[in-house]
PDB file of N, CA and C in Angstrom:
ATOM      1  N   UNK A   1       9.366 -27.374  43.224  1.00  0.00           N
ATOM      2  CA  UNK A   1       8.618 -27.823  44.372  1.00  0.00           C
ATOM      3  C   UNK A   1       8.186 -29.275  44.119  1.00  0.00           C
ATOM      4  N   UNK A   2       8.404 -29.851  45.164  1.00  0.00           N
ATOM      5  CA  UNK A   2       7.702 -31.638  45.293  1.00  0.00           C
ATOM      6  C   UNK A   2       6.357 -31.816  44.536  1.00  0.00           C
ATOM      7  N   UNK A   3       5.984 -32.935  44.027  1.00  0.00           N
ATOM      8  CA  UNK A   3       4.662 -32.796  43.926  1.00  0.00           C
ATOM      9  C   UNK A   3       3.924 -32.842  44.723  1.00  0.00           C
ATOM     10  N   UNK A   4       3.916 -33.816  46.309  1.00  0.00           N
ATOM     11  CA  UNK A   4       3.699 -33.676  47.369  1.00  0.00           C
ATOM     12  C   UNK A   4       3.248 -32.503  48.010  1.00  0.00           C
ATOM     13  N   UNK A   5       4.001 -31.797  48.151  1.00  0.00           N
ATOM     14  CA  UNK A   5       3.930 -30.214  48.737  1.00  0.00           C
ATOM     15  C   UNK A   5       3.161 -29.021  47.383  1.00  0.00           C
ATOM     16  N   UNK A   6       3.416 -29.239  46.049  1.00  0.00           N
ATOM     17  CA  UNK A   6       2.215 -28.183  45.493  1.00  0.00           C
ATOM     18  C   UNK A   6       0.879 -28.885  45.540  1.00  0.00           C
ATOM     19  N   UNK A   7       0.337 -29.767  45.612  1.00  0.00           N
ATOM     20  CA  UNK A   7      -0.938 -30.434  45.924  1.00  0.00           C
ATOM     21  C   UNK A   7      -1.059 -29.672  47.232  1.00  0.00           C
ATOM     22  N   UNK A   8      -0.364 -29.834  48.403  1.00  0.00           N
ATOM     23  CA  UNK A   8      -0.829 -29.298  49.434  1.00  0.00           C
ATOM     24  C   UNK A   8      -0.417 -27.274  49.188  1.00  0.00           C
ATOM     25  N   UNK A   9      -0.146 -27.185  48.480  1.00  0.00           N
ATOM     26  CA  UNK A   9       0.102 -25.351  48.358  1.00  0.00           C
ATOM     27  C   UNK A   9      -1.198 -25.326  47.249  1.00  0.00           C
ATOM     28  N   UNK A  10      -1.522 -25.918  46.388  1.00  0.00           N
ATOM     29  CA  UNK A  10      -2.472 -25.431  45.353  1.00  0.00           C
ATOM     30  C   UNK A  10      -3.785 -25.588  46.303  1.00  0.00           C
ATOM     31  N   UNK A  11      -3.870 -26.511  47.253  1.00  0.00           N
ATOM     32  CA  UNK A  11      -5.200 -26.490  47.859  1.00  0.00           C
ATOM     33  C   UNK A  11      -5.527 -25.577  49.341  1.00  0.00           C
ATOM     34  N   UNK A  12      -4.158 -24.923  49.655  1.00  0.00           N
ATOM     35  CA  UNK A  12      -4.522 -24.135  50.414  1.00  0.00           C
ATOM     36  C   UNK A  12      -4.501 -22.474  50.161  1.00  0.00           C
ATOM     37  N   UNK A  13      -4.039 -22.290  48.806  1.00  0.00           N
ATOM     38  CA  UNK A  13      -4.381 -21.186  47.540  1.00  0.00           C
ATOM     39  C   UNK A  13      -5.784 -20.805  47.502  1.00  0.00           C
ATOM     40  N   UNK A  14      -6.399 -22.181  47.086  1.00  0.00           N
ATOM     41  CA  UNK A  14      -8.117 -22.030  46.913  1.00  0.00           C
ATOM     42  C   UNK A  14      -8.486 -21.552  48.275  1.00  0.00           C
ATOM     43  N   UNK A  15      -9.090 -20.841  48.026  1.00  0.00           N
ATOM     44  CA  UNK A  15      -9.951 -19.704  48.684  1.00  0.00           C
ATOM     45  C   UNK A  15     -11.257 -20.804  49.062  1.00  0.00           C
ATOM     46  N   UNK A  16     -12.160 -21.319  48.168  1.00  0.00           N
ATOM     47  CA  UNK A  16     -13.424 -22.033  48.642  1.00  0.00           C
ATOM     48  C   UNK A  16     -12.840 -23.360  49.517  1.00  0.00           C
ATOM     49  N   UNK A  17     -11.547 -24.060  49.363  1.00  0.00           N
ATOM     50  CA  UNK A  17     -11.286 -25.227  49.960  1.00  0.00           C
ATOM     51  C   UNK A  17     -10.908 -24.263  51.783  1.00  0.00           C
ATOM     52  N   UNK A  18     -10.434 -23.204  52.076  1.00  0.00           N
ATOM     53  CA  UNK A  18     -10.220 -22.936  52.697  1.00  0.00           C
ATOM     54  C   UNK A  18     -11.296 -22.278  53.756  1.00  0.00           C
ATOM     55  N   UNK A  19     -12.299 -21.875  53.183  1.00  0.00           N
ATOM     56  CA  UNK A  19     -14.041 -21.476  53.366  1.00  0.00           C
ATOM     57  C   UNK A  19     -14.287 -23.197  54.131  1.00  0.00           C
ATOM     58  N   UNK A  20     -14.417 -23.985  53.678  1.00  0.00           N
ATOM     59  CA  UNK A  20     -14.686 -25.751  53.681  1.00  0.00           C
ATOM     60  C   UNK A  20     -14.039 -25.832  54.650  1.00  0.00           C
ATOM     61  N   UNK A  21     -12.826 -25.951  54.952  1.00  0.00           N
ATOM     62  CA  UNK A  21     -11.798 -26.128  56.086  1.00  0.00           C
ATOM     63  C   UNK A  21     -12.259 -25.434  57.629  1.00  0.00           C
ATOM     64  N   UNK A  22     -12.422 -24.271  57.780  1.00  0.00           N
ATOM     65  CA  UNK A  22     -12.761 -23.684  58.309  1.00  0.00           C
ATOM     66  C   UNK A  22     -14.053 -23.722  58.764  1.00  0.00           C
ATOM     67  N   UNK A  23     -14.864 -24.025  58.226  1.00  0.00           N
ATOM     68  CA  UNK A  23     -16.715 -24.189  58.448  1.00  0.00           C
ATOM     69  C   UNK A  23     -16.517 -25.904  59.307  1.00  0.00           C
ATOM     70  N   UNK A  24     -15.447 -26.587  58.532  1.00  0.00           N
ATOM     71  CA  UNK A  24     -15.553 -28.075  59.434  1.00  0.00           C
ATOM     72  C   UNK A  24     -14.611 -27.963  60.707  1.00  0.00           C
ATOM     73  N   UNK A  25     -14.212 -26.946  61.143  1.00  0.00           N
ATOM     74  CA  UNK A  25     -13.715 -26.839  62.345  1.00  0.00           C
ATOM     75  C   UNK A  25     -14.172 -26.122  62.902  1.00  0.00           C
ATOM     76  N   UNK A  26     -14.997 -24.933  62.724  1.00  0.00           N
ATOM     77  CA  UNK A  26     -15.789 -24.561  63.837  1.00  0.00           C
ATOM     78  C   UNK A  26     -17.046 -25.331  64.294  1.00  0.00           C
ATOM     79  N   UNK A  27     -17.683 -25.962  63.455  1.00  0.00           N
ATOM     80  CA  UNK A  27     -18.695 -27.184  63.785  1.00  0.00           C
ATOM     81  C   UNK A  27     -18.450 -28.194  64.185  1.00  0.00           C
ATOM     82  N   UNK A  28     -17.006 -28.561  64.891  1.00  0.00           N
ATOM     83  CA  UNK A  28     -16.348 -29.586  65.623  1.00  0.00           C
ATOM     84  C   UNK A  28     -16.704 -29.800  66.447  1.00  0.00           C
ATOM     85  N   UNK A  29     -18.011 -30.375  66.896  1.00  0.00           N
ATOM     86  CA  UNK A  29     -18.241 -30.205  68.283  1.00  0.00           C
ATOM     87  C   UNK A  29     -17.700 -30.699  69.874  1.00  0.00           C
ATOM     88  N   UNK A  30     -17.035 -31.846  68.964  1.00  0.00           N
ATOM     89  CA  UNK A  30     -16.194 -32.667  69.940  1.00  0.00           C
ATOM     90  C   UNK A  30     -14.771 -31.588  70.353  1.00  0.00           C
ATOM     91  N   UNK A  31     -14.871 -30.618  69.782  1.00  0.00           N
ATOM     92  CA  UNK A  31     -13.454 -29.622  70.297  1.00  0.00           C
ATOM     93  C   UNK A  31     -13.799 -28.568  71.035  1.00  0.00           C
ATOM     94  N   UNK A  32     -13.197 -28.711  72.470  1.00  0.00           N
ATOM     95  CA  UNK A  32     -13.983 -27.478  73.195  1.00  0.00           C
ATOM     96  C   UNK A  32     -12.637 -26.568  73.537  1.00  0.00           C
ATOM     97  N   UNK A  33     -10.889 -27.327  73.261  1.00  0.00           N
ATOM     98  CA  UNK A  33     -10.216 -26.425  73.935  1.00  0.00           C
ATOM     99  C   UNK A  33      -9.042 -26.301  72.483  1.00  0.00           C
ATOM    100  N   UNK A  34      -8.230 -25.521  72.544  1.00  0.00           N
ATOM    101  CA  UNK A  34      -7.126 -25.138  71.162  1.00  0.00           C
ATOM    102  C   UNK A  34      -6.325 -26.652  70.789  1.00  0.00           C
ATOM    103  N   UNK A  35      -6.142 -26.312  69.879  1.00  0.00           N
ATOM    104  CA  UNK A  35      -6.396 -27.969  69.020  1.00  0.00           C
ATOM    105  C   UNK A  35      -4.536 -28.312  68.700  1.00  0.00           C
ATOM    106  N   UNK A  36      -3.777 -28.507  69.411  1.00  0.00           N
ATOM    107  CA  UNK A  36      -2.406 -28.514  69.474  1.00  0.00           C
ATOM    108  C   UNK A  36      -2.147 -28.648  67.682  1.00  0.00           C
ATOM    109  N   UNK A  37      -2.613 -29.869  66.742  1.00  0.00           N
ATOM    110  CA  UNK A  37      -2.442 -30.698  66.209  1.00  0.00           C
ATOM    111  C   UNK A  37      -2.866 -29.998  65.000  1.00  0.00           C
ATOM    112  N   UNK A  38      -3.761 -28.902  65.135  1.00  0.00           N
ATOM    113  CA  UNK A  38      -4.064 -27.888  63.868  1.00  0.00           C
ATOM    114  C   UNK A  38      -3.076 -26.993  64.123  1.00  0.00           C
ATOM    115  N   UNK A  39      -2.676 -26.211  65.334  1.00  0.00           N
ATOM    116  CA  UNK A  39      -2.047 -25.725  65.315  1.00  0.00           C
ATOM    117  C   UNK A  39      -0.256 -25.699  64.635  1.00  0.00           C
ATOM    118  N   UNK A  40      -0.256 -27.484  64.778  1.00  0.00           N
ATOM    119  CA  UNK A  40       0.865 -27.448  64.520  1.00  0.00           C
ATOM    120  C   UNK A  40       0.911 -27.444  62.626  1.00  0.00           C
ATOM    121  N   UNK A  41      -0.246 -28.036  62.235  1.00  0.00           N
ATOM    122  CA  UNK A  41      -0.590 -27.307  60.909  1.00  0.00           C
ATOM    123  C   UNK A  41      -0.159 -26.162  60.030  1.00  0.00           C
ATOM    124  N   UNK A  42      -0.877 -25.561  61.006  1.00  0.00           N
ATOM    125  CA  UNK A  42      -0.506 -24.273  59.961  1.00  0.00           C
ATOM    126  C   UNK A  42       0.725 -23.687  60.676  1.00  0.00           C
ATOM    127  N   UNK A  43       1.549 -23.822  61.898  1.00  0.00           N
ATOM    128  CA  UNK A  43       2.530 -23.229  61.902  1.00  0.00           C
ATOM    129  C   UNK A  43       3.111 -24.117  60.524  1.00  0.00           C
ATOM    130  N   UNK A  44       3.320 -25.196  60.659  1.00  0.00           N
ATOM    131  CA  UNK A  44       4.060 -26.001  59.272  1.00  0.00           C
ATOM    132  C   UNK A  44       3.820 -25.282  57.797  1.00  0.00           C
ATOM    133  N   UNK A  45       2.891 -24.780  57.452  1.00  0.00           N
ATOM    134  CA  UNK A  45       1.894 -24.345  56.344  1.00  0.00           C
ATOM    135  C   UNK A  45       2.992 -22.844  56.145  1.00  0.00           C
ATOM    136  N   UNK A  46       3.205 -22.204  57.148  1.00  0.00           N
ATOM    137  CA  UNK A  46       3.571 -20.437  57.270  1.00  0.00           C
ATOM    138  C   UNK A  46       5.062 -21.095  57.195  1.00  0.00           C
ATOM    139  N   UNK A  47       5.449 -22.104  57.549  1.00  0.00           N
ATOM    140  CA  UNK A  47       7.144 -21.940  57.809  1.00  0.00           C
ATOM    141  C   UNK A  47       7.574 -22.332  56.098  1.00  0.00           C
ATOM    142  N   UNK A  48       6.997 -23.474  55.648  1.00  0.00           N
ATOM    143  CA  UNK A  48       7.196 -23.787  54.458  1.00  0.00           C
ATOM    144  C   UNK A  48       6.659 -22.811  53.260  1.00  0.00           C
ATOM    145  N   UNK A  49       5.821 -22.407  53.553  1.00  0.00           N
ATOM    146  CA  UNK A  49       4.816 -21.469  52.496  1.00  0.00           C
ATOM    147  C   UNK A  49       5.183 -19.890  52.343  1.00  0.00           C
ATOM    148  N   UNK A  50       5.818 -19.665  53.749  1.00  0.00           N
ATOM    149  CA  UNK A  50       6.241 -18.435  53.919  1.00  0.00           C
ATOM    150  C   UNK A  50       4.893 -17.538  53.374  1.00  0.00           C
ATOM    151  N   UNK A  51       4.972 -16.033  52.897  1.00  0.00           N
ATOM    152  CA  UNK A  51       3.419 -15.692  52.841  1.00  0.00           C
ATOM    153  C   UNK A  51       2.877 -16.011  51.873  1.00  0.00           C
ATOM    154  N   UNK A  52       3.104 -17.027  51.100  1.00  0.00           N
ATOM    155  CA  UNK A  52       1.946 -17.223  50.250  1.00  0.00           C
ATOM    156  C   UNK A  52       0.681 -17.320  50.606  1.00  0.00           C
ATOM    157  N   UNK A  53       0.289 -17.586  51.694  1.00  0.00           N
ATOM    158  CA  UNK A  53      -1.399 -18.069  52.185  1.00  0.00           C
ATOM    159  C   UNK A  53      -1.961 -17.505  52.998  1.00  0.00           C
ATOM    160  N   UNK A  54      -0.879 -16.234  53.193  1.00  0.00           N
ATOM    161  CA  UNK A  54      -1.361 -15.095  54.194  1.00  0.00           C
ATOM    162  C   UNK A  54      -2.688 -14.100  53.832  1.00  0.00           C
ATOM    163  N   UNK A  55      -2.845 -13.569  52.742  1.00  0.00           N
ATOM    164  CA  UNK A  55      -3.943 -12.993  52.525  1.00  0.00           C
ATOM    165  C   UNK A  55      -5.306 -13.756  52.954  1.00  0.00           C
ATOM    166  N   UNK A  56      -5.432 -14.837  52.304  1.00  0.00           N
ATOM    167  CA  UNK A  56      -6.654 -15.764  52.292  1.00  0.00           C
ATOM    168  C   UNK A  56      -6.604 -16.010  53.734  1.00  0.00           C
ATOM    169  N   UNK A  57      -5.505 -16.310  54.681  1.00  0.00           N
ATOM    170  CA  UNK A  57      -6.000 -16.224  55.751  1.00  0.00           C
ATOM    171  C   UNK A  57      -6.368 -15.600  56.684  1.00  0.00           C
ATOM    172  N   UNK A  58      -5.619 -14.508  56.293  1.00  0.00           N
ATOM    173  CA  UNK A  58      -6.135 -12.850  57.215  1.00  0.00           C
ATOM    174  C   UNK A  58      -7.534 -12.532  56.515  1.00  0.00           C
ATOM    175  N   UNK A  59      -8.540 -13.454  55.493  1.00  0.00           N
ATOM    176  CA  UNK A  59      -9.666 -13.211  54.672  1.00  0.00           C
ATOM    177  C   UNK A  59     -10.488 -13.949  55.528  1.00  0.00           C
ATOM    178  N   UNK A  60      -9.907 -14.895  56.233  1.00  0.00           N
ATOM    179  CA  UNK A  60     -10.964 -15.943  56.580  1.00  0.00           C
ATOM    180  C   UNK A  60     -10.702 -15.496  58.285  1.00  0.00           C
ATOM    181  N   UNK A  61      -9.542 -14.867  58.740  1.00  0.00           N
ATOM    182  CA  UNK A  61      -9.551 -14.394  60.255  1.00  0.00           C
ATOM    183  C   UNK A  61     -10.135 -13.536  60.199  1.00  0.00           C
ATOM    184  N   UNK A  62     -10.474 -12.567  59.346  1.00  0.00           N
ATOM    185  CA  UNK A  62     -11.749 -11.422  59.553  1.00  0.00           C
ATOM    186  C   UNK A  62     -12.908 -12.116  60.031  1.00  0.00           C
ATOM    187  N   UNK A  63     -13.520 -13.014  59.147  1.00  0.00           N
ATOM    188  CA  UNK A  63     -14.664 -13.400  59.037  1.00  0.00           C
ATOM    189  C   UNK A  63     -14.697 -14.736  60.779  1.00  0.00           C
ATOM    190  N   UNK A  64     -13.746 -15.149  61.231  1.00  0.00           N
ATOM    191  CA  UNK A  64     -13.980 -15.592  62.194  1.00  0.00           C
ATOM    192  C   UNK A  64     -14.045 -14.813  63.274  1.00  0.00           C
ATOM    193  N   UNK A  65     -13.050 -13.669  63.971  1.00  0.00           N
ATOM    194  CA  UNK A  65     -13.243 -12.800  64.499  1.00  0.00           C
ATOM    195  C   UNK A  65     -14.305 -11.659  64.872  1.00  0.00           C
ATOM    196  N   UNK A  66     -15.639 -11.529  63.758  1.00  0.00           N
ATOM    197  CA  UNK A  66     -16.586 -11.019  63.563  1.00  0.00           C
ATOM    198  C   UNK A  66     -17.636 -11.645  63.781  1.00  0.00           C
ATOM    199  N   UNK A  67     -17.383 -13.210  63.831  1.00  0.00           N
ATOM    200  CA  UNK A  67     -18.673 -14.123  64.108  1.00  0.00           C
ATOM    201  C   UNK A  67     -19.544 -13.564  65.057  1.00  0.00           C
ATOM    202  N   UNK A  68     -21.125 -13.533  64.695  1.00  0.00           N
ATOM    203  CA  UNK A  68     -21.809 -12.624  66.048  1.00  0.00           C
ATOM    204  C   UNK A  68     -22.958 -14.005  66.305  1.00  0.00           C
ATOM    205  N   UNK A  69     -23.182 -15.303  65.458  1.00  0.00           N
ATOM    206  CA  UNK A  69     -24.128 -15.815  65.918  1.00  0.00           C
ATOM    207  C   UNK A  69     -23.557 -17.205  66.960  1.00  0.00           C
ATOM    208  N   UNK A  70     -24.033 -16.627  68.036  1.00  0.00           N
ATOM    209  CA  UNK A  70     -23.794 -17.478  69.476  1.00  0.00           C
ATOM    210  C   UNK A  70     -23.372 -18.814  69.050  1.00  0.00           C
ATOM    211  N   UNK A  71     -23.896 -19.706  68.344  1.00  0.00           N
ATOM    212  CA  UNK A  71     -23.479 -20.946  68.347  1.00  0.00           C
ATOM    213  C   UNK A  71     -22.236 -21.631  68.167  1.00  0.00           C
ATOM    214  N   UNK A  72     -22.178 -20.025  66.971  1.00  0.00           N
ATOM    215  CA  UNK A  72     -20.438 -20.464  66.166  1.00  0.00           C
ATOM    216  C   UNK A  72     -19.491 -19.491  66.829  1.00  0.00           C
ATOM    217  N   UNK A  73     -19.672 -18.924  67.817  1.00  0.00           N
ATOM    218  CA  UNK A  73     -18.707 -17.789  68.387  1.00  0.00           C
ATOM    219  C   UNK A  73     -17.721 -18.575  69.117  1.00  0.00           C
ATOM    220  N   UNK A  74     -17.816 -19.524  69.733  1.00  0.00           N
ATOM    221  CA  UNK A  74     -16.753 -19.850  70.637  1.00  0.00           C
ATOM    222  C   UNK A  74     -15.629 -20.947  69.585  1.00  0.00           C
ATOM    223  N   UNK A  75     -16.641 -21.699  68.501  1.00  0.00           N
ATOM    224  CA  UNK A  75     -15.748 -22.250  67.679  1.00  0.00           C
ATOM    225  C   UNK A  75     -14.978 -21.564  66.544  1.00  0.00           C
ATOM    226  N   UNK A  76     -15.518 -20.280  66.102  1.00  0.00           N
ATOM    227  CA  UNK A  76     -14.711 -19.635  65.569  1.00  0.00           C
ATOM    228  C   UNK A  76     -13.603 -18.792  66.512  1.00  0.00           C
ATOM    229  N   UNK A  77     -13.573 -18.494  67.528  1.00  0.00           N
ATOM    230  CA  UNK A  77     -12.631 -17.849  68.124  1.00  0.00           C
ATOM    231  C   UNK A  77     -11.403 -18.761  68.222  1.00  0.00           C
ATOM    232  N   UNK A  78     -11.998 -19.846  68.609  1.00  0.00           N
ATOM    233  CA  UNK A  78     -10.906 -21.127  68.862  1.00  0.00           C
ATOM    234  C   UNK A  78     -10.259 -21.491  67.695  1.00  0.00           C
ATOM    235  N   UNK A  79     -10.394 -21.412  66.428  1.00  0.00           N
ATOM    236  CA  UNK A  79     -10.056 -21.794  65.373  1.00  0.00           C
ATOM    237  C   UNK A  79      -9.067 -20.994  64.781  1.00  0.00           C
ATOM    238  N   UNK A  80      -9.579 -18.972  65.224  1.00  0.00           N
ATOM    239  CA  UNK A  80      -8.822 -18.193  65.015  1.00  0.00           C
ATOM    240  C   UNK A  80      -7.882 -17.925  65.738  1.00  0.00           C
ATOM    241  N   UNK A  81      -7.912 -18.712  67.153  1.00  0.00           N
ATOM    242  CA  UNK A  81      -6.530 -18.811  68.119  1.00  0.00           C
ATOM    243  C   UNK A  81      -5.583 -19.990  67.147  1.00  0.00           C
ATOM    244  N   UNK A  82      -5.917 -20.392  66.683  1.00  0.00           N
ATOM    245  CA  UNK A  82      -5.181 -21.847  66.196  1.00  0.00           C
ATOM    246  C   UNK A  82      -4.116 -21.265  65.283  1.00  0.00           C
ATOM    247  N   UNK A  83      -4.923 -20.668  64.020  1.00  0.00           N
ATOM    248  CA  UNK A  83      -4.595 -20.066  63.097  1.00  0.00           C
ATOM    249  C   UNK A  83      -3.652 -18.722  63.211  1.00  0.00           C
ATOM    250  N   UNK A  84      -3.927 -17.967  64.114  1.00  0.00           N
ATOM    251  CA  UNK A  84      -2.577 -16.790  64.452  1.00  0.00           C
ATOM    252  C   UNK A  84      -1.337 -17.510  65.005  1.00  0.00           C
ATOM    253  N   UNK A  85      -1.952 -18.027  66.094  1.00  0.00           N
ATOM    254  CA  UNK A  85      -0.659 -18.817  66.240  1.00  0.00           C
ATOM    255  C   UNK A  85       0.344 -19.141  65.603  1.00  0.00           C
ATOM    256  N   UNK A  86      -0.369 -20.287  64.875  1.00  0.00           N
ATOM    257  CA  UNK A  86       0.426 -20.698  63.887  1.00  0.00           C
ATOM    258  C   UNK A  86       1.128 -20.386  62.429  1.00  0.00           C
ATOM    259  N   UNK A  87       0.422 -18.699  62.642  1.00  0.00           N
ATOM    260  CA  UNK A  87       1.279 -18.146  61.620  1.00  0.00           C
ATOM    261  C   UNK A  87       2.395 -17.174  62.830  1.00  0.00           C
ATOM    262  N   UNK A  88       2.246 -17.098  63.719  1.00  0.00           N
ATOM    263  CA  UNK A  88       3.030 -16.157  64.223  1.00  0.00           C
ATOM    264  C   UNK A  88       4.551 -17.239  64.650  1.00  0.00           C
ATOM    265  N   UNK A  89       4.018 -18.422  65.272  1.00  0.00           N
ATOM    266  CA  UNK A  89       5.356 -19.040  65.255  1.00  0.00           C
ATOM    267  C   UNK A  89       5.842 -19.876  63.514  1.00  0.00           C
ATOM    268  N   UNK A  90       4.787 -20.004  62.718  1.00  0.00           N
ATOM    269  CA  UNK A  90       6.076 -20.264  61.264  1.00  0.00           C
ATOM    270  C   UNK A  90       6.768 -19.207  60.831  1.00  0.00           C
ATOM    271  N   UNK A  91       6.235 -18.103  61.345  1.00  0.00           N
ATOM    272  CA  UNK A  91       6.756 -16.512  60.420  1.00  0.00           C
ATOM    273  C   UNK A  91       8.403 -16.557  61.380  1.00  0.00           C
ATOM    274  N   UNK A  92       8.487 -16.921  62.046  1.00  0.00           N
ATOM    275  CA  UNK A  92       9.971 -17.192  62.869  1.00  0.00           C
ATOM    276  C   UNK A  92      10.573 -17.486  62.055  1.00  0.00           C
ATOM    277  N   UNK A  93      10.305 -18.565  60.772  1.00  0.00           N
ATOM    278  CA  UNK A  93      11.363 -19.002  60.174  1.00  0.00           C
ATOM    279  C   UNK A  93      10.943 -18.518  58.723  1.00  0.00           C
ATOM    280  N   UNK A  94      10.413 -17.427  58.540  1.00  0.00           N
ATOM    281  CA  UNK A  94      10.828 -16.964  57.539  1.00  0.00           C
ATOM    282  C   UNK A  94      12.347 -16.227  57.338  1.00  0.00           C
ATOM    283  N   UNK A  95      12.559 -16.132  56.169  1.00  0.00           N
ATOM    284  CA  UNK A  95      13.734 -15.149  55.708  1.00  0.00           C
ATOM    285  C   UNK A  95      13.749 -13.697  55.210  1.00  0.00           C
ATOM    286  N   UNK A  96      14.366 -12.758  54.923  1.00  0.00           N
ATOM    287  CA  UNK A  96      14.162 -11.591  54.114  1.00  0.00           C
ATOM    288  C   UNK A  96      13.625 -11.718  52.762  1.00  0.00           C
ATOM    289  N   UNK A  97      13.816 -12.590  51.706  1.00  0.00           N
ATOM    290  CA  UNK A  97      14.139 -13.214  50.688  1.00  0.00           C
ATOM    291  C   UNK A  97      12.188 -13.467  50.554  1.00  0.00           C
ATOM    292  N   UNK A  98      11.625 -13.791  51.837  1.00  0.00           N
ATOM    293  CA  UNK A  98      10.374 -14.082  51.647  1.00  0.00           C
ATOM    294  C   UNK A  98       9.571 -12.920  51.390  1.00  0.00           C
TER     295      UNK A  98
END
């Protein structure tokens, strides 16, 4: 693997950088509608990564999906639209092999 690309796989491994990630996008306040540009993120993230980063993120879509305090409900929902997404269209280009 590039060095390029394990810098970006070792930091989306970490579990707390991904906690961080997530806390600065639902407090986005300037974002009120689905964020094309994250989205296209992590579809990139699932096509290249295939499931490596699937657990941690089905860890952190629990915890957005469950959000119950009003403030952060609409930015976590939006964040967790971003994030399925974009694993549902990189998982297209997975292989068997993955």
């Amino acid at each position: 693997m590039p060095k390029h690309a394990s810098i970006i796989f070792d930091h989306f491994l970490d579990k707390s950088f991904l906690i961080k990630l997530t806390k600065v996008i639902i407090f986005d306040e300037r974002e009120i509608e689905f964020n094309r540009i994250r989205f296209l993120m992590y579809k990139s993230l699932f096509r290249n990564f295939g499931l490596a980063f699937v657990d941690n993120f089905i860890e952190q879509l629990y915890v957005l999906i469950h959000e119950s305090i009003q403030e952060k409900y609409e930015g976590s929902h939006r964040a967790a639209a971003e994030i399925v997404a974009g694993m549902i269209r990189g998982s297209k280009y997975w292989t068997l092999e993955m």
